[in-house]
Protein backbone atom coordinates (compact mmCIF):
# COMPACT_ATOMS: atom_id res chain seq x y z
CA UNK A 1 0.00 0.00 0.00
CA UNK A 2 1.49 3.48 -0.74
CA UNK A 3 1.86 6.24 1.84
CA UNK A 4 1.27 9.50 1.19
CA UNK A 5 3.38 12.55 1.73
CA UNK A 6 1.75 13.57 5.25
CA UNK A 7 2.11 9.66 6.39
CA UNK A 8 5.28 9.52 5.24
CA UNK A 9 6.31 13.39 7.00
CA UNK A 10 4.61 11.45 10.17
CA UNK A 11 7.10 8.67 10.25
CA UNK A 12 10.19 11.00 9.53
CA UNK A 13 9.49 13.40 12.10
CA UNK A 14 8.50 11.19 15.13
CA UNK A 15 11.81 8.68 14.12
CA UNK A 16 13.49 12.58 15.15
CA UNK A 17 13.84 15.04 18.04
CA UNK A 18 11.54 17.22 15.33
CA UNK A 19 10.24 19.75 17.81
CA UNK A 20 14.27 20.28 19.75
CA UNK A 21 16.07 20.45 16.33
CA UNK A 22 13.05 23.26 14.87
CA UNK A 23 13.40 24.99 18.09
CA UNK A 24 16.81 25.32 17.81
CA UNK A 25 16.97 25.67 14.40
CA UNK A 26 14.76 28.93 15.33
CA UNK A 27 16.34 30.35 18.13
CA UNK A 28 19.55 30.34 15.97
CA UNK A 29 18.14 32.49 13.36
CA UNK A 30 16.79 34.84 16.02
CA UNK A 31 20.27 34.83 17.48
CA UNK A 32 21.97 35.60 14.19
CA UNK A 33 19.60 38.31 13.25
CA UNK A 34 20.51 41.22 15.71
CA UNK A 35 24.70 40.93 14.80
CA UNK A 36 24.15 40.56 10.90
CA UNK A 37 21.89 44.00 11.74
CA UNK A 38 24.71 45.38 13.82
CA UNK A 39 27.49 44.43 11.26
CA UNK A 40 27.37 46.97 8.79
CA UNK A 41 27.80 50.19 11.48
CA UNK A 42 29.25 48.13 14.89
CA UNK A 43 32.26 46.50 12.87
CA UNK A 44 35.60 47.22 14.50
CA UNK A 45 38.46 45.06 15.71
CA UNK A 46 37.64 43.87 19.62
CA UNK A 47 33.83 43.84 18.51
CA UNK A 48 31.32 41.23 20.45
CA UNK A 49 28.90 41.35 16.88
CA UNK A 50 31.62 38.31 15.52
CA UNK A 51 31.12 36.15 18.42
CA UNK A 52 27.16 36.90 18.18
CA UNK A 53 27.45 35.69 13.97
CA UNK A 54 29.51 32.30 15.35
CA UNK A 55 27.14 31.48 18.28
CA UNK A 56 24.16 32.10 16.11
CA UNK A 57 25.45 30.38 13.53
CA UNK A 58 26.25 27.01 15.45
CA UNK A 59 23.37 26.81 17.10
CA UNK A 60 21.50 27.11 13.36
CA UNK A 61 24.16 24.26 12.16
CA UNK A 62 23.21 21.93 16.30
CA UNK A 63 19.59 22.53 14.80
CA UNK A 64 20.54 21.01 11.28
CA UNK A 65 22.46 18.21 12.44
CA UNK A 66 19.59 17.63 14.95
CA UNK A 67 17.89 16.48 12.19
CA UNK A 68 20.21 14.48 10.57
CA UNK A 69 21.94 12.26 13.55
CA UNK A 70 19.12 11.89 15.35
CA UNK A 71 21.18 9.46 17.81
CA UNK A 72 23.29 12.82 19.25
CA UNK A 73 20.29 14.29 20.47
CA UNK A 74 21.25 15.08 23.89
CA UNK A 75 24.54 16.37 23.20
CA UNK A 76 22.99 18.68 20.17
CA UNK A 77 20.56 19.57 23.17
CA UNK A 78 22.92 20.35 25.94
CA UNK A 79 25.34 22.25 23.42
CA UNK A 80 22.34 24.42 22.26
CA UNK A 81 21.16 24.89 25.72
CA UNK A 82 24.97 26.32 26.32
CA UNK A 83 25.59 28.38 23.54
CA UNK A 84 22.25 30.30 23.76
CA UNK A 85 23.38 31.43 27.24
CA UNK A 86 26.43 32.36 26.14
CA UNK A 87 24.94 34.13 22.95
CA UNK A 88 23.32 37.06 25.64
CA UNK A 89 27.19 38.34 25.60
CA UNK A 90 27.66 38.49 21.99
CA UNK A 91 24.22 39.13 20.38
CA UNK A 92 22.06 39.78 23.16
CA UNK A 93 20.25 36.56 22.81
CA UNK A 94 18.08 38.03 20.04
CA UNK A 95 16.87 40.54 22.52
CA UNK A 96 16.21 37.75 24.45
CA UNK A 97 13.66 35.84 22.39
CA UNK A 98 16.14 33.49 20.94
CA UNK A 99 17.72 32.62 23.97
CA UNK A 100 14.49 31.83 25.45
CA UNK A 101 13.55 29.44 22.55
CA UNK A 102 16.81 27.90 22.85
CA UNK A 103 17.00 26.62 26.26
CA UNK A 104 13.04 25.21 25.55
């Protein structure tokens, strides 16, 4: 019998930590937003805006591989959890809203 698209979405997503991985995937994004915003006027040598762009940027890549090794879960998870802290220093957290979705 064939599945259909939605069946087949089904099985993919609950065989995943769907929900963590989008979250993070999210939060990232968020993160990443207020430095590539503060780039273009805020770039000088000694600047916090770089480490915003690499926190953001590996959270965005824990999200992605979330997805795809699906057996790292909890170290994608606690890596996330520690990087969106640590993102409040460099890119305030996207204003807070990304490190608020990243530690969910």
């Amino acid at each position: 019998m064939k599945q259909t698209i939605r069946q087949r979405f089904k099985y993919w997503r609950m065989s995943r930590p769907f929900w963590g991985a989008t979250l993070s995937l999210l939060s990232g994004l968020i993160i990443l937003y207020v430095p590539l915003q503060l780039i273009q006027i805020a770039f000088a040598p000694g600047n916090l805006v770089v480490i915003g762009i690499i926190f953001g940027g590996l959270i965005v890549l824990l999200g992605i591989l979330g997805y795809i090794f699906p057996k790292f879960h909890t170290v994608f998870g606690i890596l996330t959890i520690f990087l969106s802290v640590l993102s409040i220093m460099g890119a305030l957290g996207g204003f807070f809203i990304g490190t608020i979705l990243g530690m969910l």
